[in-house]
PDB file of N, CA and C in Angstrom:
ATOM      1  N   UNK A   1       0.821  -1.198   0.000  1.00  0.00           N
ATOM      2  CA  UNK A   1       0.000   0.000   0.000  1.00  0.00           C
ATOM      3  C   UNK A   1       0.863   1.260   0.000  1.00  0.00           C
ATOM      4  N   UNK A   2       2.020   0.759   0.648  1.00  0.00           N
ATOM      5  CA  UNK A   2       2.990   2.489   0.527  1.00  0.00           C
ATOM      6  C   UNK A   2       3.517   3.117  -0.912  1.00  0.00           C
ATOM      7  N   UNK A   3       3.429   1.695  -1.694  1.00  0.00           N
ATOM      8  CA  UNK A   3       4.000   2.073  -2.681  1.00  0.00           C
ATOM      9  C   UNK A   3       2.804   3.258  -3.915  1.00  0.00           C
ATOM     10  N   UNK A   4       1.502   3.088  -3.259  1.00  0.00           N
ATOM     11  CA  UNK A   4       0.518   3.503  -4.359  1.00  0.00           C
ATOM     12  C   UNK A   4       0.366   5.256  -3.289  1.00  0.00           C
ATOM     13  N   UNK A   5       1.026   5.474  -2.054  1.00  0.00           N
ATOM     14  CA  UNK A   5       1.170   6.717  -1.721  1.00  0.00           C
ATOM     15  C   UNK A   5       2.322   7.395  -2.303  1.00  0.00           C
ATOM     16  N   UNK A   6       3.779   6.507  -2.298  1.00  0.00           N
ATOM     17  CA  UNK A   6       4.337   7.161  -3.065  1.00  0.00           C
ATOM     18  C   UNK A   6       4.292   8.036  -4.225  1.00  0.00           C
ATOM     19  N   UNK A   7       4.110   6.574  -4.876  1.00  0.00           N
ATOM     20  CA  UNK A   7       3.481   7.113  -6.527  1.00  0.00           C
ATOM     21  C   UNK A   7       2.394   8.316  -6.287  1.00  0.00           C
ATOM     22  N   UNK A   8       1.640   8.196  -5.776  1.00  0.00           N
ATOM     23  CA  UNK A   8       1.107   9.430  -5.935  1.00  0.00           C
ATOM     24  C   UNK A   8       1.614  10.727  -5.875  1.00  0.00           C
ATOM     25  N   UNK A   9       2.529  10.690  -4.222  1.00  0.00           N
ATOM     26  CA  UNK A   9       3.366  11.901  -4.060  1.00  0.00           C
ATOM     27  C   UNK A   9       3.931  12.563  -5.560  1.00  0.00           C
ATOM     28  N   UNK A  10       4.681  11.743  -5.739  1.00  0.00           N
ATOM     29  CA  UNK A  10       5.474  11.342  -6.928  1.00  0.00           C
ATOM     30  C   UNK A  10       5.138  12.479  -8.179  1.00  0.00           C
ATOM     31  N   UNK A  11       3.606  11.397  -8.637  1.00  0.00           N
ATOM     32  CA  UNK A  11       2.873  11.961  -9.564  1.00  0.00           C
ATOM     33  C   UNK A  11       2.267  13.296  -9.564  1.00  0.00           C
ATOM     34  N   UNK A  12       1.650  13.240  -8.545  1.00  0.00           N
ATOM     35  CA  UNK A  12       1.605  14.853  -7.941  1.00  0.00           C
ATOM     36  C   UNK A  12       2.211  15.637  -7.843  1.00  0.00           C
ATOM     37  N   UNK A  13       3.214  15.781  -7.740  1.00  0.00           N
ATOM     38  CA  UNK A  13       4.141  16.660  -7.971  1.00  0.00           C
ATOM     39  C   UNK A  13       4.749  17.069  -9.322  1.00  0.00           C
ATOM     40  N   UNK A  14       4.866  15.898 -10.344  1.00  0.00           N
ATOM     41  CA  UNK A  14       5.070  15.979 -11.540  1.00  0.00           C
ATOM     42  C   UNK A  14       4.106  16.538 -12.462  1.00  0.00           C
ATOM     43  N   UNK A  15       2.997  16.221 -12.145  1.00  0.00           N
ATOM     44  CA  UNK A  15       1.380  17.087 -13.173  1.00  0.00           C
ATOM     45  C   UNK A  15       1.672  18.344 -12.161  1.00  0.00           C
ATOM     46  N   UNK A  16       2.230  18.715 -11.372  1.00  0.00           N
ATOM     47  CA  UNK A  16       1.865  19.925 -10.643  1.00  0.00           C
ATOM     48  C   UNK A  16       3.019  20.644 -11.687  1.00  0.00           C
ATOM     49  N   UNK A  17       3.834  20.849 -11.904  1.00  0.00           N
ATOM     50  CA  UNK A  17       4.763  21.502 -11.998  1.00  0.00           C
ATOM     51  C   UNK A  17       4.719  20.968 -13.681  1.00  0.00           C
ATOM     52  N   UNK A  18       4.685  19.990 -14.327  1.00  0.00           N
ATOM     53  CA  UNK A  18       3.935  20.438 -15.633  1.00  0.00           C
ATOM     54  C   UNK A  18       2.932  21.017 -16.378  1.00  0.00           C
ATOM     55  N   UNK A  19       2.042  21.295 -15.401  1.00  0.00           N
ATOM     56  CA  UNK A  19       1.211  22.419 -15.980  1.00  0.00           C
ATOM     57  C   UNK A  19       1.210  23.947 -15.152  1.00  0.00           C
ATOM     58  N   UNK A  20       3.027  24.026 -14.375  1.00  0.00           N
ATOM     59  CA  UNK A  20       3.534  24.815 -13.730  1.00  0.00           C
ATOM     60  C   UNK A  20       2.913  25.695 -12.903  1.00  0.00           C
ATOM     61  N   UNK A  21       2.514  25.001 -12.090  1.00  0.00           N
ATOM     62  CA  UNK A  21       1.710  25.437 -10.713  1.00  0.00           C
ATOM     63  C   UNK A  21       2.943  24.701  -9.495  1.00  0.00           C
ATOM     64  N   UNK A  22       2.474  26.189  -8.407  1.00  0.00           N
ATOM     65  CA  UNK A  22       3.732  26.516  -7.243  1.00  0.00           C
ATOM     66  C   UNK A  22       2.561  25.353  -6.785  1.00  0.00           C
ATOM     67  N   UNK A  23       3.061  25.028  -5.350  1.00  0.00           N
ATOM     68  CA  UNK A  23       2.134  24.376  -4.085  1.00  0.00           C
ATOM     69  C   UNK A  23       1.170  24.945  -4.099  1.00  0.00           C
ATOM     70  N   UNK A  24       1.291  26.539  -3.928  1.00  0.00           N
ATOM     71  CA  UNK A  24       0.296  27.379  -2.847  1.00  0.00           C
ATOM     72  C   UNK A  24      -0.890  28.069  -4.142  1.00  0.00           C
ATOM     73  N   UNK A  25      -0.538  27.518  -5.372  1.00  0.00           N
ATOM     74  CA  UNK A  25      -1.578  27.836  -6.594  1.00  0.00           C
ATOM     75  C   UNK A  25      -2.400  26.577  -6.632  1.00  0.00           C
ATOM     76  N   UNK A  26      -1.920  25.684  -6.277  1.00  0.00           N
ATOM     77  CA  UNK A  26      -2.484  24.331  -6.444  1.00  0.00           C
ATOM     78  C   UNK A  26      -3.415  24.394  -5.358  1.00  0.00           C
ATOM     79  N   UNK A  27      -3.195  24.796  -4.015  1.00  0.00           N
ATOM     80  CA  UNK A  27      -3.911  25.042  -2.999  1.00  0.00           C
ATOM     81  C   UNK A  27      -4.846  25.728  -3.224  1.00  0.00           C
ATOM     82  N   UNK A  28      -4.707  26.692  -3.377  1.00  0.00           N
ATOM     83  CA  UNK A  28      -5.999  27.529  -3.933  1.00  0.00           C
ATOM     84  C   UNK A  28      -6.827  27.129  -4.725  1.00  0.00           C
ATOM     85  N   UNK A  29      -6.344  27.046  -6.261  1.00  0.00           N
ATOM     86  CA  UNK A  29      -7.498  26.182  -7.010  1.00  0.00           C
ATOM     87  C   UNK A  29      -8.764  25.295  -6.271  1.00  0.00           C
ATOM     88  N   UNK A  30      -7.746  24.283  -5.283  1.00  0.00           N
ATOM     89  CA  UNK A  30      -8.475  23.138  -4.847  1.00  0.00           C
ATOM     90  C   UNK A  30      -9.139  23.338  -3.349  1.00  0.00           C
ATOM     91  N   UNK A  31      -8.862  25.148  -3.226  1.00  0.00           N
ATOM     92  CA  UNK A  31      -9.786  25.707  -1.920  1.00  0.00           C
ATOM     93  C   UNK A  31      -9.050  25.150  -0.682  1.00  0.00           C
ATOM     94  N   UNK A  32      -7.998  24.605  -0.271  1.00  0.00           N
ATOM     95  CA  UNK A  32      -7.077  24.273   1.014  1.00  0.00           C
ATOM     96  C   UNK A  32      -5.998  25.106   1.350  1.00  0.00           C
ATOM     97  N   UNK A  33      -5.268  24.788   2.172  1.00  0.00           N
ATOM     98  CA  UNK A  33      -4.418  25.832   2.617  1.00  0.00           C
ATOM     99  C   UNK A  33      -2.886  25.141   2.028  1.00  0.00           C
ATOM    100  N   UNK A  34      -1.902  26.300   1.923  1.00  0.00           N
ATOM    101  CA  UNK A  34      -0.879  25.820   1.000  1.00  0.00           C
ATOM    102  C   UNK A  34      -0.097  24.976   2.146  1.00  0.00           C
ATOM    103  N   UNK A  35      -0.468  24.915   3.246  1.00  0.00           N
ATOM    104  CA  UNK A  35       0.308  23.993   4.179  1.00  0.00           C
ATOM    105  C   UNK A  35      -0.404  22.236   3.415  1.00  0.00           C
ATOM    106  N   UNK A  36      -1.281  22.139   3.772  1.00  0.00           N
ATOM    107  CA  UNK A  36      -2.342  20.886   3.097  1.00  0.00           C
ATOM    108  C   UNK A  36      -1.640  20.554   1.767  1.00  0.00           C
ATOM    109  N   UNK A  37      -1.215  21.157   0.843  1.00  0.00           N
ATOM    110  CA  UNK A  37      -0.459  20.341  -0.627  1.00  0.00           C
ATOM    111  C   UNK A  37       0.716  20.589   0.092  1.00  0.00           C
ATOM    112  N   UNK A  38       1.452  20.857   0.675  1.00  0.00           N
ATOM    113  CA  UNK A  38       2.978  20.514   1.193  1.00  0.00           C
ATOM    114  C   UNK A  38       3.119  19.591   1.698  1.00  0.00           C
ATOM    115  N   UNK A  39       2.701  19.310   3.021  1.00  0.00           N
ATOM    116  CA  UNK A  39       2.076  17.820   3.717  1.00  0.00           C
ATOM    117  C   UNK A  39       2.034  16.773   2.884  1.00  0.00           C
ATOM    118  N   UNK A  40       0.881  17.048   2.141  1.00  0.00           N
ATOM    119  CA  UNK A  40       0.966  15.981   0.982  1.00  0.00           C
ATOM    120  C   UNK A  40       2.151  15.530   0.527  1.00  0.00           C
ATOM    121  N   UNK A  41       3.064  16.587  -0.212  1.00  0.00           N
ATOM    122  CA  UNK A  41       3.842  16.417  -1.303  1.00  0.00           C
ATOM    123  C   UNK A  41       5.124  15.583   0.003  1.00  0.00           C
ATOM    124  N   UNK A  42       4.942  15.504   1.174  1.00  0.00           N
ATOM    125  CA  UNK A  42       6.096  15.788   1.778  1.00  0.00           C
ATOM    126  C   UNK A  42       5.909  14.369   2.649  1.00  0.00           C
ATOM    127  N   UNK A  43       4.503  13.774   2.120  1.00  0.00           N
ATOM    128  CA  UNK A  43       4.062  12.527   2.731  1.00  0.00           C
ATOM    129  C   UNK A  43       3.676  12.262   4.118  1.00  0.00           C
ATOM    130  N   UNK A  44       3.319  13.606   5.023  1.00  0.00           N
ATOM    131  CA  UNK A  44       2.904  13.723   6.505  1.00  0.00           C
ATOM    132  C   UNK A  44       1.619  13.769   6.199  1.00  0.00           C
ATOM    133  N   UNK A  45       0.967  14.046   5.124  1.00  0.00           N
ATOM    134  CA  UNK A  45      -0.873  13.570   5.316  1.00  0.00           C
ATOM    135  C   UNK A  45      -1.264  13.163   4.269  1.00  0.00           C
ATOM    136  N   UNK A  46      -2.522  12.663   3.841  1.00  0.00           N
ATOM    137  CA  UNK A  46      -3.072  12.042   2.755  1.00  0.00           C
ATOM    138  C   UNK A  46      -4.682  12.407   2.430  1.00  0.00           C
ATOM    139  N   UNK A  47      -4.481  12.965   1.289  1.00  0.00           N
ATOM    140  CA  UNK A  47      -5.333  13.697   0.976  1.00  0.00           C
ATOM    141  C   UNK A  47      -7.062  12.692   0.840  1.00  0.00           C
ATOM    142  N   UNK A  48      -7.943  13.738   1.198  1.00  0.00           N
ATOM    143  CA  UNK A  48      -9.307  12.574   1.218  1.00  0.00           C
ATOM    144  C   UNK A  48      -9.655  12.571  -0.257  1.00  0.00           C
ATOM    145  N   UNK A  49     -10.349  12.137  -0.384  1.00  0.00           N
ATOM    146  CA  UNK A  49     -10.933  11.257  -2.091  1.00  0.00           C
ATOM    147  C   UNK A  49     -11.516  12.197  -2.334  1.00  0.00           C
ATOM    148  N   UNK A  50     -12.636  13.300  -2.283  1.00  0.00           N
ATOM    149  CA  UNK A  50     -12.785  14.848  -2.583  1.00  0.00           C
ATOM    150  C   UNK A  50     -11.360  15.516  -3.293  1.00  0.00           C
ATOM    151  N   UNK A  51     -10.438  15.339  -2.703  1.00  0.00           N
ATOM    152  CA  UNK A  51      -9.038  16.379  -2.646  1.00  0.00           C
ATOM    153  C   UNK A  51      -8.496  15.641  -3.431  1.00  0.00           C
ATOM    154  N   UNK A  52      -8.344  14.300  -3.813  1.00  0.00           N
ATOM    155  CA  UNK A  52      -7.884  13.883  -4.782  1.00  0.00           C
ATOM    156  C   UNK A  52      -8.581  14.272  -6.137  1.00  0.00           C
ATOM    157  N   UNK A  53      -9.918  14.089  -6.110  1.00  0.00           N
ATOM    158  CA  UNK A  53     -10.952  14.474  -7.265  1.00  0.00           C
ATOM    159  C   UNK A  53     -10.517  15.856  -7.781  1.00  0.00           C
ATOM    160  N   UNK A  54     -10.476  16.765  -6.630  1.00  0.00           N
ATOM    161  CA  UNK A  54     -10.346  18.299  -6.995  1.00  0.00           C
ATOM    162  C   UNK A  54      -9.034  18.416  -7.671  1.00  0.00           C
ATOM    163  N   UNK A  55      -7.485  17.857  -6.973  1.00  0.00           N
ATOM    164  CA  UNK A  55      -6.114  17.851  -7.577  1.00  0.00           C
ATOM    165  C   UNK A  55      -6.275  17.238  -9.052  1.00  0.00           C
ATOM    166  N   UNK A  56      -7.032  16.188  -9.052  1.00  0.00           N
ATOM    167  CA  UNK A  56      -6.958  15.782 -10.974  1.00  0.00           C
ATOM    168  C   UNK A  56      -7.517  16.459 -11.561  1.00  0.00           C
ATOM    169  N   UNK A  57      -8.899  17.294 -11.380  1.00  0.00           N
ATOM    170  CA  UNK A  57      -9.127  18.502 -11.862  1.00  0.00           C
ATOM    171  C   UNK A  57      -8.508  19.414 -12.069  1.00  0.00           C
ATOM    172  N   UNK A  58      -7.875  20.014 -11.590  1.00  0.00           N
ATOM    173  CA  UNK A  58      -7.371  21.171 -11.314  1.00  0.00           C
ATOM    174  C   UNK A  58      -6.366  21.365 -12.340  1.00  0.00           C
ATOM    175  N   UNK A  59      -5.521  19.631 -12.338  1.00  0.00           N
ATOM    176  CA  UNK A  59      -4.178  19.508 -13.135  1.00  0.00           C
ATOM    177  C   UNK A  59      -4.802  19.222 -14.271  1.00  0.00           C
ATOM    178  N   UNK A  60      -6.103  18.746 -14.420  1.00  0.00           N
ATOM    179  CA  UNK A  60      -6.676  18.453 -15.505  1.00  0.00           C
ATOM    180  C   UNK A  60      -6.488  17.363 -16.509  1.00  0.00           C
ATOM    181  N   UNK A  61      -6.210  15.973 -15.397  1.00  0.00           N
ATOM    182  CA  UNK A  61      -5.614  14.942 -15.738  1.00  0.00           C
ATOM    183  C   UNK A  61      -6.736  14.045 -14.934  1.00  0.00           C
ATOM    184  N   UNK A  62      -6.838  12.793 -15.595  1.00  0.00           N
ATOM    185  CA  UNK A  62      -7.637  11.536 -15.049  1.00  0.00           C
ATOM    186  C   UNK A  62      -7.418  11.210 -13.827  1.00  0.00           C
ATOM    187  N   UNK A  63      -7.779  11.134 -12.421  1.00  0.00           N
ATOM    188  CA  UNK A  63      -7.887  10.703 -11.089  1.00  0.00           C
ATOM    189  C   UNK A  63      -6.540   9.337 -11.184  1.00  0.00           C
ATOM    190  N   UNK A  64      -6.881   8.624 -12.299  1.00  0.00           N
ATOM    191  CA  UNK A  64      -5.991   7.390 -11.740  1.00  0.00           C
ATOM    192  C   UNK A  64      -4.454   7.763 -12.310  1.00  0.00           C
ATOM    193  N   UNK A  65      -3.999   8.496 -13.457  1.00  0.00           N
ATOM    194  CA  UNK A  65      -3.013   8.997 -13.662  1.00  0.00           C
ATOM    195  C   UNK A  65      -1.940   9.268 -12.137  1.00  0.00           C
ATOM    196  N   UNK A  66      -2.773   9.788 -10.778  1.00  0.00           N
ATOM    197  CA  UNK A  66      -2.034   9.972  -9.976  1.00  0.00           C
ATOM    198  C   UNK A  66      -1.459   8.756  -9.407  1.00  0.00           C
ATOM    199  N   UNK A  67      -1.998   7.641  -9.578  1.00  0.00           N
ATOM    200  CA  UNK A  67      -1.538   6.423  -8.494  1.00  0.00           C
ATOM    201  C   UNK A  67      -0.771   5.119  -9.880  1.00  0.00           C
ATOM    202  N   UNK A  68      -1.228   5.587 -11.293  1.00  0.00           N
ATOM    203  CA  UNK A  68      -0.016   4.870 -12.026  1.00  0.00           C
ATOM    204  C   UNK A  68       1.472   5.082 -11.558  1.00  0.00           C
ATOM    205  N   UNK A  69       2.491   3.742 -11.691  1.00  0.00           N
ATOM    206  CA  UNK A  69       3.459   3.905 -11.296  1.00  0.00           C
ATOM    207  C   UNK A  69       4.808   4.093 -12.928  1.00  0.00           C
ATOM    208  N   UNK A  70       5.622   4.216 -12.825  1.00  0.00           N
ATOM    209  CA  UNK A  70       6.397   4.674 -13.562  1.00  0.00           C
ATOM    210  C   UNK A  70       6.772   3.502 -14.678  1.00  0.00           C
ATOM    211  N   UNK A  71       6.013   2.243 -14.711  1.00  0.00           N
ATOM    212  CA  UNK A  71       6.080   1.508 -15.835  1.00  0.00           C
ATOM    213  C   UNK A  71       4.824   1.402 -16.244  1.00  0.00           C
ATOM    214  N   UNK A  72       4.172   2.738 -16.477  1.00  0.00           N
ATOM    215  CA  UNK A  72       3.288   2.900 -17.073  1.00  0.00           C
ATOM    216  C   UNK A  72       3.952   4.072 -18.707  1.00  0.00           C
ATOM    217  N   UNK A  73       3.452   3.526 -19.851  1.00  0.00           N
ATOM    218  CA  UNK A  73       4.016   3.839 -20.707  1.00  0.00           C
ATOM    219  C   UNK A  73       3.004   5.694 -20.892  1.00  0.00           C
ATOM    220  N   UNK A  74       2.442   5.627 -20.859  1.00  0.00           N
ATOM    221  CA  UNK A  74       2.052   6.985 -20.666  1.00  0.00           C
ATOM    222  C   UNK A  74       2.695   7.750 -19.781  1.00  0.00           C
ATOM    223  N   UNK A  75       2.956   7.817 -18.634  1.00  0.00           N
ATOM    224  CA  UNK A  75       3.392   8.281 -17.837  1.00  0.00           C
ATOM    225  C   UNK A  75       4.867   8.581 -18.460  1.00  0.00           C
ATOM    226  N   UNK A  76       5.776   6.969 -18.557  1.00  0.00           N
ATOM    227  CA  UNK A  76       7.387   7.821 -19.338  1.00  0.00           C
ATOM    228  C   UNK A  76       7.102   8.050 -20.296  1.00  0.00           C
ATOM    229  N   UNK A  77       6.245   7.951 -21.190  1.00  0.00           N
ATOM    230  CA  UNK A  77       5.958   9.159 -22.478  1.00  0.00           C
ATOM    231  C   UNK A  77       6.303  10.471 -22.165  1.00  0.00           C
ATOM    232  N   UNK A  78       5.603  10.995 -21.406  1.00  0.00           N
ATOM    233  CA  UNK A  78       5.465  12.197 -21.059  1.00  0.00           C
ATOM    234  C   UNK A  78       6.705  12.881 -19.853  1.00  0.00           C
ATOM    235  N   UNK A  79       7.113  11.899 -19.421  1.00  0.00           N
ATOM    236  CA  UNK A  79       8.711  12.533 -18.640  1.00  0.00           C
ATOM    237  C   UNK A  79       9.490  12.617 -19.594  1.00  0.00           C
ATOM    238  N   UNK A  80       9.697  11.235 -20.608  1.00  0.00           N
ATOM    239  CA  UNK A  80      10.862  11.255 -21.906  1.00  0.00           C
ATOM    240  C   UNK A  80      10.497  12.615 -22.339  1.00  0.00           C
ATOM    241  N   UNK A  81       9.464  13.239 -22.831  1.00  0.00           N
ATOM    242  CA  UNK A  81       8.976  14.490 -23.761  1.00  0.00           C
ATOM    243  C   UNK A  81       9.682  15.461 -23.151  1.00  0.00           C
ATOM    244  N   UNK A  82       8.973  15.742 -21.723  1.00  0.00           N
ATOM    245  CA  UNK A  82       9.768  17.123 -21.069  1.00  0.00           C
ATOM    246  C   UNK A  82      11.060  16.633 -20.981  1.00  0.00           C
ATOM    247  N   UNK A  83      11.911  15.884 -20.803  1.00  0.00           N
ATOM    248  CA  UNK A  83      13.246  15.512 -20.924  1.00  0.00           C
ATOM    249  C   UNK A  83      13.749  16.344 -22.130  1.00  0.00           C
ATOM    250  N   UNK A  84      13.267  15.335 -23.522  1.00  0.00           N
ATOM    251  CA  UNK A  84      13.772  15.909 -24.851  1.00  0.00           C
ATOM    252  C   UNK A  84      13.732  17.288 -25.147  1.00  0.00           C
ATOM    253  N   UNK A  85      12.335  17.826 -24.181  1.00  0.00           N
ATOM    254  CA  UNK A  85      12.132  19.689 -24.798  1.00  0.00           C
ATOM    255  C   UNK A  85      13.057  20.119 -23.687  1.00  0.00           C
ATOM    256  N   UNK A  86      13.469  19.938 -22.560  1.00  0.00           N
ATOM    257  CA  UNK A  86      14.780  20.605 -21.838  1.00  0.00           C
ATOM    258  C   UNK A  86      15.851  20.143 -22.846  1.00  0.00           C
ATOM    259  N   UNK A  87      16.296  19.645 -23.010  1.00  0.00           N
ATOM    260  CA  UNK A  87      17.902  18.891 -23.603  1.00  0.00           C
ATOM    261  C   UNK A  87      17.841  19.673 -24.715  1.00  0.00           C
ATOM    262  N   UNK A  88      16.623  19.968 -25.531  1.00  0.00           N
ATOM    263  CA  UNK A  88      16.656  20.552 -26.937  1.00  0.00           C
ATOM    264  C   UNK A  88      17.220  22.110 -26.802  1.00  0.00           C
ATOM    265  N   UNK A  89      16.203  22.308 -25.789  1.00  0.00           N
ATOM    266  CA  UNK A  89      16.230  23.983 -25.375  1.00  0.00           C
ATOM    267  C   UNK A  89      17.499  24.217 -25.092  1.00  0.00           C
ATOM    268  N   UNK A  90      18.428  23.023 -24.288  1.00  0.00           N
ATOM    269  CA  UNK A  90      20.013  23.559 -23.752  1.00  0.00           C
ATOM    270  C   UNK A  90      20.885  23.902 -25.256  1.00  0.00           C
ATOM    271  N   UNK A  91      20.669  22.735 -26.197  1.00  0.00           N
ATOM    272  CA  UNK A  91      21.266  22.592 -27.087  1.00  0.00           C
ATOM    273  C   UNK A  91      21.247  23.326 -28.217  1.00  0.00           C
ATOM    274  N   UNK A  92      19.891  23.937 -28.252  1.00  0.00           N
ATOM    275  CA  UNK A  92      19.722  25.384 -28.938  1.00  0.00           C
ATOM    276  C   UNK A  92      20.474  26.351 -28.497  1.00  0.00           C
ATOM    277  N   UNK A  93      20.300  26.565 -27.472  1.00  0.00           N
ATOM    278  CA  UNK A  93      20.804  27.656 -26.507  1.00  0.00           C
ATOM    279  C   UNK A  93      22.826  27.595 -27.093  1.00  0.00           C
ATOM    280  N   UNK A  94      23.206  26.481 -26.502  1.00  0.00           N
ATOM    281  CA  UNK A  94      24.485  26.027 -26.626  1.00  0.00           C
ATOM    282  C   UNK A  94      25.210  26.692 -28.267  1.00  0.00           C
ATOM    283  N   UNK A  95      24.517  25.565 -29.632  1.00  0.00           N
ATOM    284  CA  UNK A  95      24.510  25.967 -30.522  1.00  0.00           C
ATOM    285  C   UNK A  95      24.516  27.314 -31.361  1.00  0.00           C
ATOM    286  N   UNK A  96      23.555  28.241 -30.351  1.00  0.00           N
ATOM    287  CA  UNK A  96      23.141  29.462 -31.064  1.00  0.00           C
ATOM    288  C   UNK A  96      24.606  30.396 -30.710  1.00  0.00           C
ATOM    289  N   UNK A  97      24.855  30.472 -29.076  1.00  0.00           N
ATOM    290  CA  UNK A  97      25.687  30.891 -28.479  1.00  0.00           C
ATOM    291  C   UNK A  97      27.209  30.640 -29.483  1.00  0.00           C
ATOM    292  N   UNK A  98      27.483  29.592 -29.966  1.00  0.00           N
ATOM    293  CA  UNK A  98      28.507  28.636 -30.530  1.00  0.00           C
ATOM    294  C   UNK A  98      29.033  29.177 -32.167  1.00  0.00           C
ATOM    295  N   UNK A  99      27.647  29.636 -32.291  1.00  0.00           N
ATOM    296  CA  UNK A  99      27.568  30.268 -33.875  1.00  0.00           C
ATOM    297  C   UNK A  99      27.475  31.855 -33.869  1.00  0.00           C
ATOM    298  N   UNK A 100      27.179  31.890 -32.829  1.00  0.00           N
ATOM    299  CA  UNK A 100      27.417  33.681 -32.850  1.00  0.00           C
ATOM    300  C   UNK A 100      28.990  34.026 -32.452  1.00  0.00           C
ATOM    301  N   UNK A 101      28.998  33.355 -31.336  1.00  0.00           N
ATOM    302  CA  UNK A 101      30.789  33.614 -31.288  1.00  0.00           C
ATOM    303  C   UNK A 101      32.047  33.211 -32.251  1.00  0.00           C
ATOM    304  N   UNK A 102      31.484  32.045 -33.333  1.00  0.00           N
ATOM    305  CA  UNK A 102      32.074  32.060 -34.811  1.00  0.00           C
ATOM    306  C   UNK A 102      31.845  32.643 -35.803  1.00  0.00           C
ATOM    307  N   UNK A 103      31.034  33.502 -35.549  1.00  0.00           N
ATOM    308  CA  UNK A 103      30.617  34.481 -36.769  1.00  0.00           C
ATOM    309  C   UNK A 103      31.292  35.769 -36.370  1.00  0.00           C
ATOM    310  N   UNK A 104      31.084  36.060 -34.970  1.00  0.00           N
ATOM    311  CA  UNK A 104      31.913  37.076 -34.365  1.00  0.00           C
ATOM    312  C   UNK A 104      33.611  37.175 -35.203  1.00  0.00           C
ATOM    313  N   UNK A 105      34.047  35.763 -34.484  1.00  0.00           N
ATOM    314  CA  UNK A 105      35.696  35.798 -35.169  1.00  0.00           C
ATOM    315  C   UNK A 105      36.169  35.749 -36.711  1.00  0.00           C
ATOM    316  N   UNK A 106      34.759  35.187 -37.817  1.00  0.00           N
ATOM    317  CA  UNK A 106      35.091  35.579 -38.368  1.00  0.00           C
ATOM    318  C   UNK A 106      34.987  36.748 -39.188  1.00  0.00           C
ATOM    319  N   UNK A 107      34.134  37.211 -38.914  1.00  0.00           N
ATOM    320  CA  UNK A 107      33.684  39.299 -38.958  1.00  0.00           C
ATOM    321  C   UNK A 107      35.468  40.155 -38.692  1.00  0.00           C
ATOM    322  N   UNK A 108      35.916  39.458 -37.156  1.00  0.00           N
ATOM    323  CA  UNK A 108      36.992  40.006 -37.013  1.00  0.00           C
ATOM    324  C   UNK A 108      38.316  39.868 -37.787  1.00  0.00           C
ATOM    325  N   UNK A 109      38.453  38.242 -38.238  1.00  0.00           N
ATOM    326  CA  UNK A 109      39.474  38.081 -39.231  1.00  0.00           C
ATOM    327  C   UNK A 109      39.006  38.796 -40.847  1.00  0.00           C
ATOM    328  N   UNK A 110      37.977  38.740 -40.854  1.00  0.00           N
ATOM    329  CA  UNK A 110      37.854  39.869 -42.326  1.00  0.00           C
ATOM    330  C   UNK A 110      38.108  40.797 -42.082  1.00  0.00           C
ATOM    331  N   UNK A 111      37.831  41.683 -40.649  1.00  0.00           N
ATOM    332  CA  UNK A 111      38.213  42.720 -40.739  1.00  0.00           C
ATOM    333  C   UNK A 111      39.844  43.349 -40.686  1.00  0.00           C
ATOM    334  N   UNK A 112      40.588  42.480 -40.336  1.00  0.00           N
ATOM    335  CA  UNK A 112      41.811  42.468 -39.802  1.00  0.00           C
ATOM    336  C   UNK A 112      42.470  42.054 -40.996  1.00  0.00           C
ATOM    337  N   UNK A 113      42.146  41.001 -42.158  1.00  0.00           N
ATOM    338  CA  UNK A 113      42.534  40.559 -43.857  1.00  0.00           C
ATOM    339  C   UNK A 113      42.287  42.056 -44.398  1.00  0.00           C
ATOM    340  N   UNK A 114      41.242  42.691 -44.172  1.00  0.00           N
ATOM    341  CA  UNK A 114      41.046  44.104 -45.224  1.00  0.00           C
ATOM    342  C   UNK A 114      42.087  44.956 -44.546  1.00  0.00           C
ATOM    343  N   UNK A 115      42.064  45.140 -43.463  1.00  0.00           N
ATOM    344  CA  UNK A 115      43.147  46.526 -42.893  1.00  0.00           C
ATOM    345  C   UNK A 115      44.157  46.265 -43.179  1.00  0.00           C
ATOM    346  N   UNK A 116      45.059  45.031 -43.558  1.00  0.00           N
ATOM    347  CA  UNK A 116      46.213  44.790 -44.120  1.00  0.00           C
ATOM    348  C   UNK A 116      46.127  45.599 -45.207  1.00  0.00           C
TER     349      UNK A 116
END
């Protein structure tokens, strides 16, 4: 049975922060106090079956999504995804940075070939 609180923690926290909601936004939505989703997230209380109903709402995800465990292929679908769109975003980032500072040097060696 601990293992289907975990997973939840777990999951909860992951739909929380993919559809990028703090604790204390999540709280609100679901009308509790931002101490009540900390607890939760932090495994000192367990939310009643109302509060579960309201959290899958809120995140706007199916009730049982929270208590699938991580060999559920939906579930690493969707971690692999945000994985690939961080890694992409670094590598853009990286790349862009990479090509501006080679375009830089060579702007400067043309300019330095003409002043000869």
């Amino acid at each position: 049975m601990a293992d289907y609180h975990k997973c939840f923690i777990e999951n909860m926290k992951f739909y929380r922060k993919k559809k990028g909601l703090s604790q204390a936004q999540l709280a609100e939505s679901c009308d509790v106090s931002n101490g009540t989703i900390g607890n939760i997230e932090c495994g000192l209380t367990k939310p009643s079956f109302d509060l579960i109903l309201q959290i899958a709402e809120v995140l706007e995800i199916k009730p049982e999504l929270l208590f699938v465990g991580d060999d559920n292929t939906e579930f690493k679908k969707e971690q692999s995804d945000k994985f690939s769109k961080e890694q992409l975003k670094r590598i853009k980032a990286a790349f862009s940075s990479a090509a501006s500072a080679a375009l830089d040097e060579l702007k400067a060696d043309a300019n330095n070939t003409t002043q000869k």
